[in-house]
N, C-alpha and C. Protein backbone atom coordinates (compact mmCIF):
# COMPACT_ATOMS: atom_id res chain seq x y z
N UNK A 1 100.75 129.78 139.67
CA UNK A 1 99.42 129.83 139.12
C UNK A 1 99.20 131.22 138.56
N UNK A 2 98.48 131.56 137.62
CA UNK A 2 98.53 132.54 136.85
C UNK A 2 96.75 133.04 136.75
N UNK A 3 96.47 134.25 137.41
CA UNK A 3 94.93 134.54 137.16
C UNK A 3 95.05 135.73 135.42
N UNK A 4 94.11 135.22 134.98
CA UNK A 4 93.62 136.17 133.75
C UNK A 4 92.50 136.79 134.46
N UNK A 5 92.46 138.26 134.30
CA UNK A 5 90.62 138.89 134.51
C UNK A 5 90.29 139.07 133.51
N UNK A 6 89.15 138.51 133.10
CA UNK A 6 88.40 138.51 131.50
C UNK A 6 87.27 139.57 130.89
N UNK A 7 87.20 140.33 132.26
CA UNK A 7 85.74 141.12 132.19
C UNK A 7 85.99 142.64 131.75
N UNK A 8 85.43 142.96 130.94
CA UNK A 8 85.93 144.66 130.64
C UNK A 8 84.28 145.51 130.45
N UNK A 9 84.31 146.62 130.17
CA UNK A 9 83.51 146.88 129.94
C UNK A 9 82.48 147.37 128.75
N UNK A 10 81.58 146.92 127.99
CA UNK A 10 81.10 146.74 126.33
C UNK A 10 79.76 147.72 126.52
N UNK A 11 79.90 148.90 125.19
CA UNK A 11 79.19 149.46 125.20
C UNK A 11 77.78 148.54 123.87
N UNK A 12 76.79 149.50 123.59
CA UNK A 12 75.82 149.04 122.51
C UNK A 12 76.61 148.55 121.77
N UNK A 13 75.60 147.91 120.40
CA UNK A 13 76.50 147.53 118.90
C UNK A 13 76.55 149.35 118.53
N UNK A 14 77.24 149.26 117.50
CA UNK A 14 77.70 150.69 117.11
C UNK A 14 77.01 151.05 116.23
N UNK A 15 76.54 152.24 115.61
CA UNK A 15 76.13 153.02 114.88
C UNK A 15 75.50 152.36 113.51
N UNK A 16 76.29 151.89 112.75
CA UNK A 16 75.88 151.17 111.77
C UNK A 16 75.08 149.89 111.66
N UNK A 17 75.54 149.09 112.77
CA UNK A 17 74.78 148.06 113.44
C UNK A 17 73.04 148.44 113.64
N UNK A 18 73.09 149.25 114.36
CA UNK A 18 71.90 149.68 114.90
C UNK A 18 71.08 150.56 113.89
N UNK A 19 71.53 151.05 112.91
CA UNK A 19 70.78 151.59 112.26
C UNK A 19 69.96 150.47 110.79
N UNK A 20 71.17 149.37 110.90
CA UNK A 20 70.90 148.40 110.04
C UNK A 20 69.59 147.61 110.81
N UNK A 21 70.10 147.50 111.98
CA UNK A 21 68.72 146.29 112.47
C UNK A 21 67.43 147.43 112.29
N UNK A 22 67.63 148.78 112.62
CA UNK A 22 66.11 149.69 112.78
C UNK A 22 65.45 149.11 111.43
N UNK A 23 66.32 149.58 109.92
CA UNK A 23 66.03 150.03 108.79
C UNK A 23 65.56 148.31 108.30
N UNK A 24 65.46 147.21 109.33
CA UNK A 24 65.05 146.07 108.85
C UNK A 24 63.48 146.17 109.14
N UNK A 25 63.05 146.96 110.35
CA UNK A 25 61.35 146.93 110.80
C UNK A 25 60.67 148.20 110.55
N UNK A 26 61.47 149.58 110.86
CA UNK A 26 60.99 150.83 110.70
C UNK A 26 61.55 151.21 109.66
N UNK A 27 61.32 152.73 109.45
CA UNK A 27 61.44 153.58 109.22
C UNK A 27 60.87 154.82 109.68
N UNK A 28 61.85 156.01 109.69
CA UNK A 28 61.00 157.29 109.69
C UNK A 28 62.60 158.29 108.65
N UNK A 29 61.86 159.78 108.77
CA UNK A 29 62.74 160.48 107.58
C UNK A 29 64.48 160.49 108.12
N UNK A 30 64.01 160.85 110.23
CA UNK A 30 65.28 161.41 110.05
C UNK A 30 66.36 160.20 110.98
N UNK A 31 65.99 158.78 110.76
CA UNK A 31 66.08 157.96 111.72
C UNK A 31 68.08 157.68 111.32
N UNK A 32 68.88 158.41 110.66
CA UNK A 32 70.19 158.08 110.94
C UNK A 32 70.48 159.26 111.63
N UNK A 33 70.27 160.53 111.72
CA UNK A 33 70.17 161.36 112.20
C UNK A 33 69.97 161.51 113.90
N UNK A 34 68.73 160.45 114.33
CA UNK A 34 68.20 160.38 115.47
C UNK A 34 69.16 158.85 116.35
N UNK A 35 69.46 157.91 115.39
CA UNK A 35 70.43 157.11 115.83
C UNK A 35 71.73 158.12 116.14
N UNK A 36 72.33 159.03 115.31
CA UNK A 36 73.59 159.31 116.30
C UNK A 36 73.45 160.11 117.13
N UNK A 37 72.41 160.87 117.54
CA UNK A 37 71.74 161.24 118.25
C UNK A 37 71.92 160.39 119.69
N UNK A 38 70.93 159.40 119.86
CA UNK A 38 70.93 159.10 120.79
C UNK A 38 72.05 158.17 121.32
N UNK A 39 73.12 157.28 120.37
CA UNK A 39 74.05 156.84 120.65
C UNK A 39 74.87 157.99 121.51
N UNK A 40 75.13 159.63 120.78
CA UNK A 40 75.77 159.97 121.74
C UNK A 40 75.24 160.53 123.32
N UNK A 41 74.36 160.33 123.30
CA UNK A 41 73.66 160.60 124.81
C UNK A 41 73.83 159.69 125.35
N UNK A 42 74.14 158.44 125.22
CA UNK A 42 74.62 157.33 125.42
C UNK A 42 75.82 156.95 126.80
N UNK A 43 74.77 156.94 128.07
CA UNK A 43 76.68 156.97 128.94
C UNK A 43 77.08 155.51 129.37
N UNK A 44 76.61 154.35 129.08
CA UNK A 44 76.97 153.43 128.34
C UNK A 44 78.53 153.75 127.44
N UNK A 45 77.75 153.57 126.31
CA UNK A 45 78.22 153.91 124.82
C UNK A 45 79.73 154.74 125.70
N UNK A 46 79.27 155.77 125.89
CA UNK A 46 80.34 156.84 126.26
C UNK A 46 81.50 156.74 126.83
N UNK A 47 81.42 156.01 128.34
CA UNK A 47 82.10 155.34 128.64
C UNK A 47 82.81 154.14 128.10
N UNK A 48 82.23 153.23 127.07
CA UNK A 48 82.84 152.13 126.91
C UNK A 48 83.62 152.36 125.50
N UNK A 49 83.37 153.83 124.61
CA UNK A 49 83.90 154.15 123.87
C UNK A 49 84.99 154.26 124.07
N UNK A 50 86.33 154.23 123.36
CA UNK A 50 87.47 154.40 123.57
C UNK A 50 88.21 155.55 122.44
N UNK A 51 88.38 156.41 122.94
CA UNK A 51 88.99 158.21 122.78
C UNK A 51 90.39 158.08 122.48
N UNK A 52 91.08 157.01 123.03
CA UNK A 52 92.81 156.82 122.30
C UNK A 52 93.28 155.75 121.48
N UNK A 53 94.48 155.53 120.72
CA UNK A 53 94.48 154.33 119.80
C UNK A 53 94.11 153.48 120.84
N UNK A 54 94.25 152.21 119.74
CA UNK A 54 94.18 151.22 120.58
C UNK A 54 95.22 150.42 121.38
N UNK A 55 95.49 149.93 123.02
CA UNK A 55 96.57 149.69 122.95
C UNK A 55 97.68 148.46 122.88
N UNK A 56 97.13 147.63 122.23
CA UNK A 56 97.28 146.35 121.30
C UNK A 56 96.82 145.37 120.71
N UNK A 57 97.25 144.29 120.75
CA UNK A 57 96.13 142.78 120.12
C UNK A 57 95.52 142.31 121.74
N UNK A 58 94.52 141.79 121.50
CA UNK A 58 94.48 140.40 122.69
C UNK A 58 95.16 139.90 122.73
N UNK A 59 96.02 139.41 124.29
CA UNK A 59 97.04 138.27 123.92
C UNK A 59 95.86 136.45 124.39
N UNK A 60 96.22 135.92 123.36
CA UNK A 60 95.35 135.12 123.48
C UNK A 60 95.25 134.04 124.65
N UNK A 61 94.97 133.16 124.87
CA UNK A 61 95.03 132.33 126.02
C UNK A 61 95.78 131.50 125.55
N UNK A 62 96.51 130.44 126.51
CA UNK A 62 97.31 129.60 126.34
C UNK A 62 96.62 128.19 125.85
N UNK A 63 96.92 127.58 124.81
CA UNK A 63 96.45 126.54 124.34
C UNK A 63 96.91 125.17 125.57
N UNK A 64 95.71 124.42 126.32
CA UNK A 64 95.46 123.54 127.10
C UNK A 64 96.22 122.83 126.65
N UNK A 65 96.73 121.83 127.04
CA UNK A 65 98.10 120.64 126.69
C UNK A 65 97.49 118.89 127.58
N UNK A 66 96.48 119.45 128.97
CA UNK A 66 95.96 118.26 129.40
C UNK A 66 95.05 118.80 130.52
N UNK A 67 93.93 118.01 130.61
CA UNK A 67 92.93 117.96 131.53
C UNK A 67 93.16 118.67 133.02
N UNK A 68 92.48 119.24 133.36
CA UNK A 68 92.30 120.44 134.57
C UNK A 68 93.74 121.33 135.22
N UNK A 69 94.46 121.53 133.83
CA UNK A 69 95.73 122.37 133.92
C UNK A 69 95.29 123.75 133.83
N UNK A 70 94.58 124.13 133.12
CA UNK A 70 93.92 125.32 132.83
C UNK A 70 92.16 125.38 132.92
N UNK A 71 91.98 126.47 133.70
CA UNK A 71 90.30 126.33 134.06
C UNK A 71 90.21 127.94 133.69
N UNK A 72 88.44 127.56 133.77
CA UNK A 72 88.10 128.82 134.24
C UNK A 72 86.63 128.93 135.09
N UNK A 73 86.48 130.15 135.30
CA UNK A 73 85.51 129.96 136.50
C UNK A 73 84.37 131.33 136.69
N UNK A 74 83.69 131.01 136.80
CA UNK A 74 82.35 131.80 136.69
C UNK A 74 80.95 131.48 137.78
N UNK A 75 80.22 132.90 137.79
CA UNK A 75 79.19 132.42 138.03
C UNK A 75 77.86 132.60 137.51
N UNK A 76 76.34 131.70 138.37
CA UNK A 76 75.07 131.78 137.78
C UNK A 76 74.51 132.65 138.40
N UNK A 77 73.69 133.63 138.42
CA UNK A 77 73.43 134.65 139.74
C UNK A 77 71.81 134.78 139.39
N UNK A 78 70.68 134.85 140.51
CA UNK A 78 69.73 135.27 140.17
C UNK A 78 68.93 134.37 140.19
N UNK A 79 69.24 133.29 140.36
CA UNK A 79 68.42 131.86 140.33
C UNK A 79 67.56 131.74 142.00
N UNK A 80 66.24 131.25 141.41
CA UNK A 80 65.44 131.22 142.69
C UNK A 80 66.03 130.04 143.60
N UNK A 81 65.60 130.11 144.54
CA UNK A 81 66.06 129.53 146.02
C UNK A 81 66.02 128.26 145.73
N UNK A 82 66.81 127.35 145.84
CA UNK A 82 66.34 125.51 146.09
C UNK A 82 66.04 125.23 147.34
N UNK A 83 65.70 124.09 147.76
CA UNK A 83 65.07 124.10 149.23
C UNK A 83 66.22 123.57 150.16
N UNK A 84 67.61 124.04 149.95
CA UNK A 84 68.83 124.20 150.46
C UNK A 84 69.13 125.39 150.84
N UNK A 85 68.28 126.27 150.08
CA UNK A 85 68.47 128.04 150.21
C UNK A 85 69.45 128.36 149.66
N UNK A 86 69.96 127.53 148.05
CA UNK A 86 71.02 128.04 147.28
C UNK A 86 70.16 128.90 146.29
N UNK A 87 71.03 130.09 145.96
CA UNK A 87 70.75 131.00 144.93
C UNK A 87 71.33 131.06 143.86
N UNK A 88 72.64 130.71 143.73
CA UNK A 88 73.43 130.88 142.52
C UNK A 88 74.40 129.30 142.47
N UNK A 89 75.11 129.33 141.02
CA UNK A 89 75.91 128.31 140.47
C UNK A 89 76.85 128.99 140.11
N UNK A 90 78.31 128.38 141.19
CA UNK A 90 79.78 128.42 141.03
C UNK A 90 79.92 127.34 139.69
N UNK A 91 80.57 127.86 138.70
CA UNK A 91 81.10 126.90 137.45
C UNK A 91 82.54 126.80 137.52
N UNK A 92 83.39 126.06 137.54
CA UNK A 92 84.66 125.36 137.35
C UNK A 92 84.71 124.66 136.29
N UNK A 93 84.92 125.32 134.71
CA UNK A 93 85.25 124.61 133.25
C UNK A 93 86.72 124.36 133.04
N UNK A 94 87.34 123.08 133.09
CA UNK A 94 88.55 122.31 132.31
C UNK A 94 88.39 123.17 130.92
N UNK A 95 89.22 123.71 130.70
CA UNK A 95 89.82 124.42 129.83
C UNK A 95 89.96 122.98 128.07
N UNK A 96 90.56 122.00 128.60
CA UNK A 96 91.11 120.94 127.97
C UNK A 96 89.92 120.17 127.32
N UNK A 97 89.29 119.66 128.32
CA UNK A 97 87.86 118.66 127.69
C UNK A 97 86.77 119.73 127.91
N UNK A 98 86.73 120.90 128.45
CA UNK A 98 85.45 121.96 128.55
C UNK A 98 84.19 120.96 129.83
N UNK A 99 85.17 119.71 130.60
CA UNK A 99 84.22 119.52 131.48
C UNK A 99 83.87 120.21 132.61
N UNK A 100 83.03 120.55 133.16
CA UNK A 100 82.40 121.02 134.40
C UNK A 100 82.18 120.90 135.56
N UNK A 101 82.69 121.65 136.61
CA UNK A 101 81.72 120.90 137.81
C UNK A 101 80.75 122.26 137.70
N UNK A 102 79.64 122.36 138.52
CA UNK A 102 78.64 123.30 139.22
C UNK A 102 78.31 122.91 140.49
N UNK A 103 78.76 124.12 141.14
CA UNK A 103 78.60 124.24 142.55
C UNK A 103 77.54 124.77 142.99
N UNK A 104 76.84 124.38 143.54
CA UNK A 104 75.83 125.23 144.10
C UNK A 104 75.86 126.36 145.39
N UNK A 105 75.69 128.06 145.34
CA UNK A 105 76.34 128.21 146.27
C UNK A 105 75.09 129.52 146.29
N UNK A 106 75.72 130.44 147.36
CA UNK A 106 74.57 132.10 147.18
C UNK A 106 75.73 132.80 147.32
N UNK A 107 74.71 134.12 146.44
CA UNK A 107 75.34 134.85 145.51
C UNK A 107 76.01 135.62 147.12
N UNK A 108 75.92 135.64 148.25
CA UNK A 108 76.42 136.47 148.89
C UNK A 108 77.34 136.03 149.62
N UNK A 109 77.70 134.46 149.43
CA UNK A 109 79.29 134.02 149.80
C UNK A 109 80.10 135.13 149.29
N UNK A 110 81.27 135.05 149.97
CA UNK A 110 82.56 136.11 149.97
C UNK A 110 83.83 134.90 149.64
N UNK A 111 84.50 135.32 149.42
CA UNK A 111 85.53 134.73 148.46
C UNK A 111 86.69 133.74 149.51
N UNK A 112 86.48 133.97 150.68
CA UNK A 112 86.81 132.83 151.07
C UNK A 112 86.45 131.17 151.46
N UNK A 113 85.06 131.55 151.64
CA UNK A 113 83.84 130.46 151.29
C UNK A 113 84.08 129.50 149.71
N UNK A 114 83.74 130.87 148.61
CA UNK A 114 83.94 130.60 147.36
C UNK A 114 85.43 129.16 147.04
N UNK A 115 86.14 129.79 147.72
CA UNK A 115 87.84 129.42 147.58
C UNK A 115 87.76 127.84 148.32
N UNK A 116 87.08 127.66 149.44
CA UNK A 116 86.87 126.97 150.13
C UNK A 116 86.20 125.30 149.43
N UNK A 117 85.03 125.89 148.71
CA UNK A 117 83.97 125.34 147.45
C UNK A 117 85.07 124.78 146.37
N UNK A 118 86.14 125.87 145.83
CA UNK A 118 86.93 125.29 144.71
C UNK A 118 87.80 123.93 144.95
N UNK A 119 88.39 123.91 146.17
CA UNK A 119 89.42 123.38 147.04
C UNK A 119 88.58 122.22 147.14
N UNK A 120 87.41 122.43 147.99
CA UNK A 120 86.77 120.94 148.34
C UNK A 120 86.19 120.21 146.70
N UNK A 121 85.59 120.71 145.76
CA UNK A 121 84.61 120.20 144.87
C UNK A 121 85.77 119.78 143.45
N UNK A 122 86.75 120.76 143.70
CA UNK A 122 87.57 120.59 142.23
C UNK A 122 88.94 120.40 142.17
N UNK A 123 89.70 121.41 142.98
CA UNK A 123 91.16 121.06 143.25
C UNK A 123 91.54 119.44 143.92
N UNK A 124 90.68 119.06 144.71
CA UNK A 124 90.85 117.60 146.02
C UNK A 124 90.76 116.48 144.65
N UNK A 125 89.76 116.97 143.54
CA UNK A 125 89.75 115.76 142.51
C UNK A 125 90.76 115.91 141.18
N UNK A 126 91.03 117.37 140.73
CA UNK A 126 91.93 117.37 139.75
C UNK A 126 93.40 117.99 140.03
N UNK A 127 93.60 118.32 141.30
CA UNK A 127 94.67 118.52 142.05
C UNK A 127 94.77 120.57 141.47
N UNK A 128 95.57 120.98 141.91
CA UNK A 128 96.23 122.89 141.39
C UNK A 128 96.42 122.97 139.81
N UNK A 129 95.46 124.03 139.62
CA UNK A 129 95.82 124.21 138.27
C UNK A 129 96.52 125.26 137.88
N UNK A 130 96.97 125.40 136.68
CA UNK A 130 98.32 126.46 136.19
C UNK A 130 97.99 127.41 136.13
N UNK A 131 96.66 127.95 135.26
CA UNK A 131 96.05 129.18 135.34
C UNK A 131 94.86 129.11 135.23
N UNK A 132 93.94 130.42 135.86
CA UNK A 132 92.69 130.35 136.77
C UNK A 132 92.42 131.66 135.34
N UNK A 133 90.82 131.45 134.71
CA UNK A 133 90.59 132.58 133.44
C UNK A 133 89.14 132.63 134.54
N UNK A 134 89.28 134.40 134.85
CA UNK A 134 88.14 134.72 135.50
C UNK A 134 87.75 136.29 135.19
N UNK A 135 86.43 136.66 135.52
CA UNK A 135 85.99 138.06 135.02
C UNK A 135 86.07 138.71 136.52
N UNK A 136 86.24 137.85 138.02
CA UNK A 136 86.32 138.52 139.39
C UNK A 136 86.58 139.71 139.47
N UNK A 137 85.94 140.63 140.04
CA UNK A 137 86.50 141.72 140.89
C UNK A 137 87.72 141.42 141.65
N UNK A 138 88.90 142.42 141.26
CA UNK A 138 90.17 141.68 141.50
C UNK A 138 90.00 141.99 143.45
N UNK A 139 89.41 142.47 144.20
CA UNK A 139 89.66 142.16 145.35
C UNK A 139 88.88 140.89 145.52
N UNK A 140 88.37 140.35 144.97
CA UNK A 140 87.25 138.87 145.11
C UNK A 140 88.50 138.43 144.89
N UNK A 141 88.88 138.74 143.73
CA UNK A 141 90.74 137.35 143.81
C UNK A 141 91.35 137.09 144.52
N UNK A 142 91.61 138.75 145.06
CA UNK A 142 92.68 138.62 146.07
C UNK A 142 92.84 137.67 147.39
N UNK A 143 91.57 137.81 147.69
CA UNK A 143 90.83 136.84 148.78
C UNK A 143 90.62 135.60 148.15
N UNK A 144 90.51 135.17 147.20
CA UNK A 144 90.10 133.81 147.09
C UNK A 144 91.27 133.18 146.82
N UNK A 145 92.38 133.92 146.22
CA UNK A 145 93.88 133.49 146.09
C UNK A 145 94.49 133.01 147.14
N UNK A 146 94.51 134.01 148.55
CA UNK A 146 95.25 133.76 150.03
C UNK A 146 94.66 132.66 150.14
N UNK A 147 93.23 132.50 150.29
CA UNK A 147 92.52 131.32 150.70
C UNK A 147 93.03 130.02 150.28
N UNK A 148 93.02 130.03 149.07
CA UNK A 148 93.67 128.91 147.97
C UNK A 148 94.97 128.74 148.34
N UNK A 149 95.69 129.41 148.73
CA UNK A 149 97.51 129.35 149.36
C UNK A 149 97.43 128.62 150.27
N UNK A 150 96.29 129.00 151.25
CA UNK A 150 96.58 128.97 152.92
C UNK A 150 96.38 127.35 153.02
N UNK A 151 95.04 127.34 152.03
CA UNK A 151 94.49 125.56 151.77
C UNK A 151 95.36 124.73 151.84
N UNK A 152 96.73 125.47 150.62
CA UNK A 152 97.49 124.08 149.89
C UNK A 152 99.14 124.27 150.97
N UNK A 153 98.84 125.05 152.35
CA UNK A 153 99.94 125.07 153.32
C UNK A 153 101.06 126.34 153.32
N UNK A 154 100.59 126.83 152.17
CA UNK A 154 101.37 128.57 152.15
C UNK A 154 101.47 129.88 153.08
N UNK A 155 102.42 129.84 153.38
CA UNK A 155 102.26 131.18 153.98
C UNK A 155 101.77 132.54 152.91
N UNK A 156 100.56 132.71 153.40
CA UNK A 156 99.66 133.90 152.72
C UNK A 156 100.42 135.44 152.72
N UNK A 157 100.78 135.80 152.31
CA UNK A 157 101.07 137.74 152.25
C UNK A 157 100.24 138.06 151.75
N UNK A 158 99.58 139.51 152.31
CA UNK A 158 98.77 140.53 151.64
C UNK A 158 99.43 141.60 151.21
């Protein structure tokens, strides 16, 4: 099984962007001036700027071939309480048909719970899939990976 982490980190739109949307409602004299201005005060921006070439293409994702071979997985966070006392929605998307499950879960499950949720709601119906496309904090993986091993009878290493 193969995890992708999808999540990086994105600063503002850039310079030109932003001066185009201003120059659609305002104006003032010294407003390209005051845009690079504050872009570079920017620690956002700053950070997500990148200071060396670049260091290649995206490699793209693997084109799906059949139904729940390739997923990916996300979550909803922030959602008020149901009268279950769920807070958030675990998503499991088929890569192939883009079908769904949604799990209902809170945001303060830990990744063996999480792993637990995948196993019972999605793996038991579309069986192990090839590769898992996620934005996780790779120690959230790490843990939800063993979990997922231990499920399907593996001896786990950390």
């Amino acid at each position: 099984m193969r995890v992708v982490h999808a999540g990086s980190l994105v600063g503002h739109y850039g310079e030109n962007k932003i001066a185009l949307v201003l120059k659609e409602h305002y104006y003032w004299p010294s407003m390209d001036k005051d845009v690079q201005d504050i872009l570079r005060r920017c620690a956002t921006c700053q950070i997500a700027k990148s200071y060396s070439l670049p260091q290649g293409l995206y490699t793209p994702l693997p084109i799906p071939t059949s139904p729940w071979v390739d997923v990916s997985m996300d979550f909803i966070l922030g959602l008020p309480r149901t009268q279950r006392n769920k807070d958030s929605i675990f998503i499991v998307v088929d890569c192939f048909s883009r079908l769904a499950h949604f799990i209902p879960c809170n945001k303060t499950n830990d990744a063996p719970l999480v792993a637990e949720l995948c196993f019972k709601e999605v793996m038991r119906l579309h069986g192990i899939p090839r590769s898992i496309v996620s934005d996780y904090d790779i120690k959230f993986l790490s843990h939800f990976l063993v979990t997922l091993w231990k499920k399907m009878g593996g001896q786990a290493q950390v």
